[in-house]
PDB file of N, CA and C in Angstrom:
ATOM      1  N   UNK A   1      10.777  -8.965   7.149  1.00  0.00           N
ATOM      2  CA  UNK A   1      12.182  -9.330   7.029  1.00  0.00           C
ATOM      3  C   UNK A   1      12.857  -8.366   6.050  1.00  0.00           C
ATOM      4  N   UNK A   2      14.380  -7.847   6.276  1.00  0.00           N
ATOM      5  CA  UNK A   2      14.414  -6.625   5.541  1.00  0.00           C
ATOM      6  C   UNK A   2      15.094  -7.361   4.742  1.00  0.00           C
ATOM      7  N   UNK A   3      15.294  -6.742   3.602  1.00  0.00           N
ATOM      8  CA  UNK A   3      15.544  -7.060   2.235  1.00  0.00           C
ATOM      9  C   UNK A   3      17.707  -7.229   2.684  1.00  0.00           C
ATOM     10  N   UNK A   4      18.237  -8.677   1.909  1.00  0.00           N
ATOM     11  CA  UNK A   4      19.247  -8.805   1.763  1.00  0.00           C
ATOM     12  C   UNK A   4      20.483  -7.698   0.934  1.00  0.00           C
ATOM     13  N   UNK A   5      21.250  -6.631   1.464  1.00  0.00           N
ATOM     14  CA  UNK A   5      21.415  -5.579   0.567  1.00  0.00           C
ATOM     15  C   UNK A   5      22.511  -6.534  -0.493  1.00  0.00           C
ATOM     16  N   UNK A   6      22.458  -5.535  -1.400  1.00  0.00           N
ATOM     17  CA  UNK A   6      23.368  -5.867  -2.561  1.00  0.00           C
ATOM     18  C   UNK A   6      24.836  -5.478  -2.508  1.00  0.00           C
ATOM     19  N   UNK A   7      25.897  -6.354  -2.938  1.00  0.00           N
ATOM     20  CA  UNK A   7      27.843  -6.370  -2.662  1.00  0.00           C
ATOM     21  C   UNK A   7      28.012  -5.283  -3.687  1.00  0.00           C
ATOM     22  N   UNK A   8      28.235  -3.997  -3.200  1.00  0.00           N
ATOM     23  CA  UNK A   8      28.866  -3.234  -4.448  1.00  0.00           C
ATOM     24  C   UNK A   8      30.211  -3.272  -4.998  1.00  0.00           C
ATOM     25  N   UNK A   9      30.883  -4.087  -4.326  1.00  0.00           N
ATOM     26  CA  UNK A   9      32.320  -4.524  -4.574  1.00  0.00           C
ATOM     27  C   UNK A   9      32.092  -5.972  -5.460  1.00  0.00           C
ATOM     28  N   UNK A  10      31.136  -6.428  -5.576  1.00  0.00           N
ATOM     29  CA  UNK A  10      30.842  -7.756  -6.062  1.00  0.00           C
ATOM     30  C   UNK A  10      30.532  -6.880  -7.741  1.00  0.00           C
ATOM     31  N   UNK A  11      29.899  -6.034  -7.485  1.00  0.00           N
ATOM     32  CA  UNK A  11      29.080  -5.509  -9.029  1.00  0.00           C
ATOM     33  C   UNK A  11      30.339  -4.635  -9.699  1.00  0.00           C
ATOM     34  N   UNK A  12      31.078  -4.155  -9.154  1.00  0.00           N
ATOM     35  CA  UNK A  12      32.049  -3.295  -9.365  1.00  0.00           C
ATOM     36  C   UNK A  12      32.943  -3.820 -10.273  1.00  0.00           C
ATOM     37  N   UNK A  13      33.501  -5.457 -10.111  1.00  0.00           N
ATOM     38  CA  UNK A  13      34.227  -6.382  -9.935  1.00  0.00           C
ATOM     39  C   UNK A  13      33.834  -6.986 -10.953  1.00  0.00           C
ATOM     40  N   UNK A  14      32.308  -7.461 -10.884  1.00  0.00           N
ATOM     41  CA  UNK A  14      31.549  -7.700 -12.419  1.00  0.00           C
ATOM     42  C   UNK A  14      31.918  -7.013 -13.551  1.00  0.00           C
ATOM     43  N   UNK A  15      31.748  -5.404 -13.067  1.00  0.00           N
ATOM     44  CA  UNK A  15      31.728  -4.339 -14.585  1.00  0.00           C
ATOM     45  C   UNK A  15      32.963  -4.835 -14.871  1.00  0.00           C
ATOM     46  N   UNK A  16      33.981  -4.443 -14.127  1.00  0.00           N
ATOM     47  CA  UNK A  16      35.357  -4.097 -14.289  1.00  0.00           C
ATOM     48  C   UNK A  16      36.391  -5.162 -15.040  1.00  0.00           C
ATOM     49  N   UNK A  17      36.101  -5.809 -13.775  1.00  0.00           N
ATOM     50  CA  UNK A  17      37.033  -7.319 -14.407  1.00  0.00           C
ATOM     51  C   UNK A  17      36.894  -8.105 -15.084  1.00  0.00           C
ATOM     52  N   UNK A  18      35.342  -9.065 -14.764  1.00  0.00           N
ATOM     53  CA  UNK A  18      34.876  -9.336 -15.547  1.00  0.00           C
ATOM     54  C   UNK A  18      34.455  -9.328 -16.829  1.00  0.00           C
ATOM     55  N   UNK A  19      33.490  -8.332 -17.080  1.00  0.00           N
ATOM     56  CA  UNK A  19      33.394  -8.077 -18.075  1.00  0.00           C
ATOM     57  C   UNK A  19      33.656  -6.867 -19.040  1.00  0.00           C
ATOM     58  N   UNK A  20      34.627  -5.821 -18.108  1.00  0.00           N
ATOM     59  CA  UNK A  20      35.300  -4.628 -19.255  1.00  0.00           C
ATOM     60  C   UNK A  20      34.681  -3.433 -19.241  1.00  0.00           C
ATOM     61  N   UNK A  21      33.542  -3.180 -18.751  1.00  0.00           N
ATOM     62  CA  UNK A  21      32.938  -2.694 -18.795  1.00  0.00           C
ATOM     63  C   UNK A  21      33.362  -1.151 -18.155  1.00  0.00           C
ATOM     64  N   UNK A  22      33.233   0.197 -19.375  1.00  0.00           N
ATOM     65  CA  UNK A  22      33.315   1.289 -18.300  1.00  0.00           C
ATOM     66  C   UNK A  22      31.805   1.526 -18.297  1.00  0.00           C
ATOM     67  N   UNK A  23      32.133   3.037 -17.374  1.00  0.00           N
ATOM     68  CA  UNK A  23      30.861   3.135 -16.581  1.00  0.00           C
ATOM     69  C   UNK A  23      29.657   3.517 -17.741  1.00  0.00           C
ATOM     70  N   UNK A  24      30.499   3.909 -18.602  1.00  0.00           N
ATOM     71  CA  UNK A  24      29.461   4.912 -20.123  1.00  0.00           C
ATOM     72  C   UNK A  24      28.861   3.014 -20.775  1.00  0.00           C
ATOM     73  N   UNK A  25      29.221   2.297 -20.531  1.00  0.00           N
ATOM     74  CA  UNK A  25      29.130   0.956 -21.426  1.00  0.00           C
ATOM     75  C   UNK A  25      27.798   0.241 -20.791  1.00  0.00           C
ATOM     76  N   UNK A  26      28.549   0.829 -18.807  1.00  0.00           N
ATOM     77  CA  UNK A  26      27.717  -0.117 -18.421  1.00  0.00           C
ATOM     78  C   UNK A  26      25.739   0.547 -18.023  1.00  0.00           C
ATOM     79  N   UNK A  27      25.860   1.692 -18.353  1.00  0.00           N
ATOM     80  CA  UNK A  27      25.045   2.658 -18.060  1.00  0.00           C
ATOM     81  C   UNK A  27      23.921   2.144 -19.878  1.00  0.00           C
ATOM     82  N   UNK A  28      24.915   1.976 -20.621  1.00  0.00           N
ATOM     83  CA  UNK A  28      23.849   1.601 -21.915  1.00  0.00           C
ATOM     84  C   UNK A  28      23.228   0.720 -22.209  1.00  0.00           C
ATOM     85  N   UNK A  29      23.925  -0.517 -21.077  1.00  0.00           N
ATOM     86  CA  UNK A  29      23.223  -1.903 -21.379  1.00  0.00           C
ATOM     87  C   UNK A  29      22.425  -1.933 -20.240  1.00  0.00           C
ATOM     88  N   UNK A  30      22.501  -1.256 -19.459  1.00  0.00           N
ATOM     89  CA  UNK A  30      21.532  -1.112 -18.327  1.00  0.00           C
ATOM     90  C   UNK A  30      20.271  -0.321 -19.358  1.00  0.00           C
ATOM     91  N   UNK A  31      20.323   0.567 -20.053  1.00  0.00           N
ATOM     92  CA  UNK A  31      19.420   1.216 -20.864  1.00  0.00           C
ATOM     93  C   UNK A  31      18.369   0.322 -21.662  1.00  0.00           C
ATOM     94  N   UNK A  32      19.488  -0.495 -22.492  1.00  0.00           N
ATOM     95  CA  UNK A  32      18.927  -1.501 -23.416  1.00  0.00           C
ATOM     96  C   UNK A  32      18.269  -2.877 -22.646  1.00  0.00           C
ATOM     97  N   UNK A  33      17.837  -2.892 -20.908  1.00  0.00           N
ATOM     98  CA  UNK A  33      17.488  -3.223 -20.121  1.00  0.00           C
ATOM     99  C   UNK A  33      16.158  -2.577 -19.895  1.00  0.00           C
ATOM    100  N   UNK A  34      16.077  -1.314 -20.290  1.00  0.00           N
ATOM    101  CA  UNK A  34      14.442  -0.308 -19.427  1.00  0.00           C
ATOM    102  C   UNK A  34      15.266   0.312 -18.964  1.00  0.00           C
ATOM    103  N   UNK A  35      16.166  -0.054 -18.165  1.00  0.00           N
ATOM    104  CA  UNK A  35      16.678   1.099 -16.667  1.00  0.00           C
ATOM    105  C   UNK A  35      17.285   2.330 -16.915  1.00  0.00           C
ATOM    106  N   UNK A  36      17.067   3.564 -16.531  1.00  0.00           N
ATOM    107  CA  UNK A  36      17.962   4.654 -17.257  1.00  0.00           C
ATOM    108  C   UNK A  36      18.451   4.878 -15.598  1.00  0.00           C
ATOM    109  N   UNK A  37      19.598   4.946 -15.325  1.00  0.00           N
ATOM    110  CA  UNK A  37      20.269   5.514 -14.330  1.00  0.00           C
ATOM    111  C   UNK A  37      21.579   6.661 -14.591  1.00  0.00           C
ATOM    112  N   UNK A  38      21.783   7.636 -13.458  1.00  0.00           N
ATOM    113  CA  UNK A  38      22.417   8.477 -13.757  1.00  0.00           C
ATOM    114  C   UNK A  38      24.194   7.498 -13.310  1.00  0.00           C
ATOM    115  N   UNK A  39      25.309   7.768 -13.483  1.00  0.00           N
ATOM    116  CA  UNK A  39      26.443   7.430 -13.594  1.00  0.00           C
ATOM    117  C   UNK A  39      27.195   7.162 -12.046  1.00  0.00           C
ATOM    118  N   UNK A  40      26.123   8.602 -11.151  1.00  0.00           N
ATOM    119  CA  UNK A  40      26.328   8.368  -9.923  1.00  0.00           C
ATOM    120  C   UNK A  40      25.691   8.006  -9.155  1.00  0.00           C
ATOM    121  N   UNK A  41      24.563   7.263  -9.271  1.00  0.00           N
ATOM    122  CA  UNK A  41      23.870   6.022  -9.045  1.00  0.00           C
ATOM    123  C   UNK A  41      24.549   5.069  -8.632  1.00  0.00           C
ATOM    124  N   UNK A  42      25.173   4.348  -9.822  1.00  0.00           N
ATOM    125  CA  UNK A  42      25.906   3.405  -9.767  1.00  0.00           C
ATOM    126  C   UNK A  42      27.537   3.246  -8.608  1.00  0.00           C
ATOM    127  N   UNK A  43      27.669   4.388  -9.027  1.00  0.00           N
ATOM    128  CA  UNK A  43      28.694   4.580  -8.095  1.00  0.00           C
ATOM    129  C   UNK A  43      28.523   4.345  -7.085  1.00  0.00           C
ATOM    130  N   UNK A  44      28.022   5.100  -6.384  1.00  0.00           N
ATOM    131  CA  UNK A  44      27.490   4.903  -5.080  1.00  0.00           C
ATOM    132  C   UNK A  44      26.940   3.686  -4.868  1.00  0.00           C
ATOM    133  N   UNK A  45      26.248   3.328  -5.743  1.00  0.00           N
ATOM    134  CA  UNK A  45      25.787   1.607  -5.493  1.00  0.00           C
ATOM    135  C   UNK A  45      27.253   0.713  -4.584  1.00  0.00           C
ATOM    136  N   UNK A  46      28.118   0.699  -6.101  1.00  0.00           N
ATOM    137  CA  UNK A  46      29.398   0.176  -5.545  1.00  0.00           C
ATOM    138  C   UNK A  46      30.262   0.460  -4.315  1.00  0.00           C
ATOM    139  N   UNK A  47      30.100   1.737  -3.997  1.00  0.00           N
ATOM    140  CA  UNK A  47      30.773   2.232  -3.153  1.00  0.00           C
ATOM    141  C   UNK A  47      30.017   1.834  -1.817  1.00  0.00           C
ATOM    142  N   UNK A  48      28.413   1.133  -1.954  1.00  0.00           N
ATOM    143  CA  UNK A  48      28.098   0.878  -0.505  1.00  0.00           C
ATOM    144  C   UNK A  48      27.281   2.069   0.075  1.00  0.00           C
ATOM    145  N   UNK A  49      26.961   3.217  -0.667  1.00  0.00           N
ATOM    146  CA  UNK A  49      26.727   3.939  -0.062  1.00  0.00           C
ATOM    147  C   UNK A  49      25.115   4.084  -0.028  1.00  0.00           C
ATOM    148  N   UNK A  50      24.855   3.564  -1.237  1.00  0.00           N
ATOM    149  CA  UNK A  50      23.168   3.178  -1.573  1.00  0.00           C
ATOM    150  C   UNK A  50      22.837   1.716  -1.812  1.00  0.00           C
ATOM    151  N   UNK A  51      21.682   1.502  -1.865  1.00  0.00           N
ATOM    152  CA  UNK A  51      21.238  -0.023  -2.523  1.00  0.00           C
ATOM    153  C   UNK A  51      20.207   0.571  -3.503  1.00  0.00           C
ATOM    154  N   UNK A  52      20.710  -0.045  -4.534  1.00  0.00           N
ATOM    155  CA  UNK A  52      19.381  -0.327  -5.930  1.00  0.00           C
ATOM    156  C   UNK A  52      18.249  -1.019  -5.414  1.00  0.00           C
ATOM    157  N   UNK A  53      17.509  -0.337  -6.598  1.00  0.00           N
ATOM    158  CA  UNK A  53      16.276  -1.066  -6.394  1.00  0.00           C
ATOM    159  C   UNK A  53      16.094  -2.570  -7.144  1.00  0.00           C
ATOM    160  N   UNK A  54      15.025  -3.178  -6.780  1.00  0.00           N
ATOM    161  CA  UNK A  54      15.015  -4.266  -7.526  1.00  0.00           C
ATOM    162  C   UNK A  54      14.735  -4.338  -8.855  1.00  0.00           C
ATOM    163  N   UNK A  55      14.325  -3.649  -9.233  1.00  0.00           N
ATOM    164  CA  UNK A  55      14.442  -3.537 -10.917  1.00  0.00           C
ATOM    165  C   UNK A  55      15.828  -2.921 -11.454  1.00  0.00           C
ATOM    166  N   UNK A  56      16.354  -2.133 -10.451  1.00  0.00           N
ATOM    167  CA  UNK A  56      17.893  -2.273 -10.963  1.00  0.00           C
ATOM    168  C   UNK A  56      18.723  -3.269 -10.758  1.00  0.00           C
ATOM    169  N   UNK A  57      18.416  -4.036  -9.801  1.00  0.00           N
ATOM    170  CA  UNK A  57      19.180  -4.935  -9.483  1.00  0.00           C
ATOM    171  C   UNK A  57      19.149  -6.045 -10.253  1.00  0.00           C
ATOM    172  N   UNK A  58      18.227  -6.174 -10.689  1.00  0.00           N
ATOM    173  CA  UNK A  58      17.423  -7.640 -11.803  1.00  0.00           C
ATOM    174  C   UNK A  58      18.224  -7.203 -13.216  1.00  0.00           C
ATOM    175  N   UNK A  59      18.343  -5.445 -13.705  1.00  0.00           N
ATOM    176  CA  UNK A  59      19.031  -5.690 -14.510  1.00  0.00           C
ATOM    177  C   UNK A  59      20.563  -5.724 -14.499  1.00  0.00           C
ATOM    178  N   UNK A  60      20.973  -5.214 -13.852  1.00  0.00           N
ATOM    179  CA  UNK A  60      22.449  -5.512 -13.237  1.00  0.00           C
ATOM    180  C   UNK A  60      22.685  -7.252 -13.411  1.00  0.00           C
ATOM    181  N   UNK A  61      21.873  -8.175 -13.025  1.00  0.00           N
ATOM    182  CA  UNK A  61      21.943  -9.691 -13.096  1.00  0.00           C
ATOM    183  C   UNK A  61      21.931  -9.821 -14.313  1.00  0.00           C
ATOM    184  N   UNK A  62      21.053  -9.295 -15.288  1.00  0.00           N
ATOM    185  CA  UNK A  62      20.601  -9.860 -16.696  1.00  0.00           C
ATOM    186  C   UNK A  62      22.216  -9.128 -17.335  1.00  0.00           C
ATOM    187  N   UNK A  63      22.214  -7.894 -17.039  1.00  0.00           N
ATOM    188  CA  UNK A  63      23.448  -7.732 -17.980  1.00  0.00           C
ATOM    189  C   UNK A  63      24.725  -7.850 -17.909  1.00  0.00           C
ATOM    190  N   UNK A  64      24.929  -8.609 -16.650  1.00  0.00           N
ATOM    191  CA  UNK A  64      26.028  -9.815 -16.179  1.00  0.00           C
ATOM    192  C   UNK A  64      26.014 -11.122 -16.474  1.00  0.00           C
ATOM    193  N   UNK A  65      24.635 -11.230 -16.821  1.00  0.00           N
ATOM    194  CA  UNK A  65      24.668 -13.121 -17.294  1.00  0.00           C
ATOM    195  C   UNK A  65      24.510 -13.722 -15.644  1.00  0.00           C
ATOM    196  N   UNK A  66      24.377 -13.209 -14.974  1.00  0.00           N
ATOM    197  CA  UNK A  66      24.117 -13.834 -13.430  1.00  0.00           C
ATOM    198  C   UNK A  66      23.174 -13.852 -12.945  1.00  0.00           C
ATOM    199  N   UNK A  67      23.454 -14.832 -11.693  1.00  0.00           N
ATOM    200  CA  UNK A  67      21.912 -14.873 -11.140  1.00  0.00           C
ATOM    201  C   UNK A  67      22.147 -13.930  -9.965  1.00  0.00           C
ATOM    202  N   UNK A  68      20.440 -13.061 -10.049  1.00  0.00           N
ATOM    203  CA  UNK A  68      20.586 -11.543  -9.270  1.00  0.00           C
ATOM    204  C   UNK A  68      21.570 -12.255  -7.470  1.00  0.00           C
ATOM    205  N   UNK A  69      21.324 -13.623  -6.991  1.00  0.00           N
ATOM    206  CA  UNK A  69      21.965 -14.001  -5.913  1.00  0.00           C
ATOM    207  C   UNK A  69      23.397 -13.570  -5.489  1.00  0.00           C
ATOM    208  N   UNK A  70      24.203 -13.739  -6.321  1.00  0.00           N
ATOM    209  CA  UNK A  70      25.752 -13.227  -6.854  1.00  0.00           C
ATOM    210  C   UNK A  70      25.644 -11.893  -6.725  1.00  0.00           C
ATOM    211  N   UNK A  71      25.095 -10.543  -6.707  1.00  0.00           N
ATOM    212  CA  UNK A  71      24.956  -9.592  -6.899  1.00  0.00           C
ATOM    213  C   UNK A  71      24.550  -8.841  -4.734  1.00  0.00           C
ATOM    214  N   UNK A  72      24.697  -9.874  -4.107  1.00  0.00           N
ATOM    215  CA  UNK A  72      23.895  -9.678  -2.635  1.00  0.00           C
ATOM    216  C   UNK A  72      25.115 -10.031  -1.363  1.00  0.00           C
ATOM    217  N   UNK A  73      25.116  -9.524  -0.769  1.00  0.00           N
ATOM    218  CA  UNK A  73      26.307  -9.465   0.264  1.00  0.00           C
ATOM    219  C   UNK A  73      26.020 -10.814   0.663  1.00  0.00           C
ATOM    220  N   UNK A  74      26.858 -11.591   1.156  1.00  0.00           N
ATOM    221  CA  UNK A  74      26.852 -12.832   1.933  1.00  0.00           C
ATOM    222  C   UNK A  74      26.492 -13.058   3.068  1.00  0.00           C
ATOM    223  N   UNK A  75      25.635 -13.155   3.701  1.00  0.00           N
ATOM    224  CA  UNK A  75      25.636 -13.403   5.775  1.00  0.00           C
ATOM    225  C   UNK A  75      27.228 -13.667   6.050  1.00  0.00           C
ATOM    226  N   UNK A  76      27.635 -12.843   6.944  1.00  0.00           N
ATOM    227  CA  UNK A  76      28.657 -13.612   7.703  1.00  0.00           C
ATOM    228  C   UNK A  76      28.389 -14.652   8.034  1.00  0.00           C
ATOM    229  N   UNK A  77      29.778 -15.180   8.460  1.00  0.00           N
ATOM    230  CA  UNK A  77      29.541 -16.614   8.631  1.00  0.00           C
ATOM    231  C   UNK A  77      28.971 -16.967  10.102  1.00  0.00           C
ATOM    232  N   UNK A  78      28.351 -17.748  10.983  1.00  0.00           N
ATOM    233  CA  UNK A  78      27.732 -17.303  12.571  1.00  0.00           C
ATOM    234  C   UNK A  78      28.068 -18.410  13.024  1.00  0.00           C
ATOM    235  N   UNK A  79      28.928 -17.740  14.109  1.00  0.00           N
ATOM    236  CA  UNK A  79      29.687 -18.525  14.999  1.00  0.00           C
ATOM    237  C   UNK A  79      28.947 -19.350  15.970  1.00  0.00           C
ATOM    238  N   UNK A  80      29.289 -20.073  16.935  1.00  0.00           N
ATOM    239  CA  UNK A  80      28.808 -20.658  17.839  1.00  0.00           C
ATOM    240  C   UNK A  80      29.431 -20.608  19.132  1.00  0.00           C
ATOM    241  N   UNK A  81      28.715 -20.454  20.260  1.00  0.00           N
ATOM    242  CA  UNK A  81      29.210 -20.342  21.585  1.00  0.00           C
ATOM    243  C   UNK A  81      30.705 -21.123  21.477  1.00  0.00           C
ATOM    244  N   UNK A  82      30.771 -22.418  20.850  1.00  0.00           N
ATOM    245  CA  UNK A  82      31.938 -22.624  21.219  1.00  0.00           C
ATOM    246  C   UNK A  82      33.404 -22.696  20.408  1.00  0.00           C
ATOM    247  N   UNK A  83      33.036 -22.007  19.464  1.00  0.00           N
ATOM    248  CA  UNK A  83      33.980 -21.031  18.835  1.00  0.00           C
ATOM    249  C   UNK A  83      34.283 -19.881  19.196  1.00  0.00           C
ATOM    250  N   UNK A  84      33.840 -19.486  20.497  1.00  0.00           N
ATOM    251  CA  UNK A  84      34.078 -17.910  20.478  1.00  0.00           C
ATOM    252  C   UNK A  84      35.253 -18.394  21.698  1.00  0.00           C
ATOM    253  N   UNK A  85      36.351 -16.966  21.551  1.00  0.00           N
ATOM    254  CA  UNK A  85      36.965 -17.541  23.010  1.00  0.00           C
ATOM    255  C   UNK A  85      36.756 -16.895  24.177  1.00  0.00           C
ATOM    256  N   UNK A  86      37.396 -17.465  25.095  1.00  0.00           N
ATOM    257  CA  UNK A  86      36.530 -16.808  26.876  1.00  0.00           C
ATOM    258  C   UNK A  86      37.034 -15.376  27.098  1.00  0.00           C
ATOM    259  N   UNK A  87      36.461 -14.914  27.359  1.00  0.00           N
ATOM    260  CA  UNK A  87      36.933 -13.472  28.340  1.00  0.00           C
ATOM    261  C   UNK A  87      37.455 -13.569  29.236  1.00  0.00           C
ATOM    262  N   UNK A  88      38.493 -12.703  29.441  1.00  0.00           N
ATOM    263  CA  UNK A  88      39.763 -12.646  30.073  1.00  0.00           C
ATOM    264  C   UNK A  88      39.628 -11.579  31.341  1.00  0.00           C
TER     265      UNK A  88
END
């Protein structure tokens, strides 16, 4: 079963809004975590263009105060035959 990827708009949203964070801030507490990542790592994380690994991802949770779950794209929501409408 492949691994659930991670919302980089969710983590982005974390640094940013949440908690203030620029990228030099959020790169140090990721440090003071184990994790050393480069600046465009992260980026790209957010941007969707990569997925972290799970030890980045675990600290990304810890240095949000969240649980790593919050940090993972959502399933769409799945419709049912009879929600869909007929073809025309």
């Amino acid at each position: 079963m492949a691994r659930q990827p991670a919302d980089g708009t969710e983590i982005r949203r974390l640094r940013i809004e949440v908690h203030d964070l620029s990228m030099d801030e959020f790169l140090k507490k990721l440090a003071d975590q184990g994790v050393i990542r480069h600046a465009d790592t992260i980026r790209n994380i957010e941007l969707g263009h990569t997925q972290p690994s799970d030890k980045l991802l675990n600290a990304m949770a810890r240095v949000f105060d969240a649980r790593r779950e919050t940090l993972l794209l959502r399933p769409a929501p799945r419709t049912s035959s009879a929600d869909r409408k007929p073809e025309q």
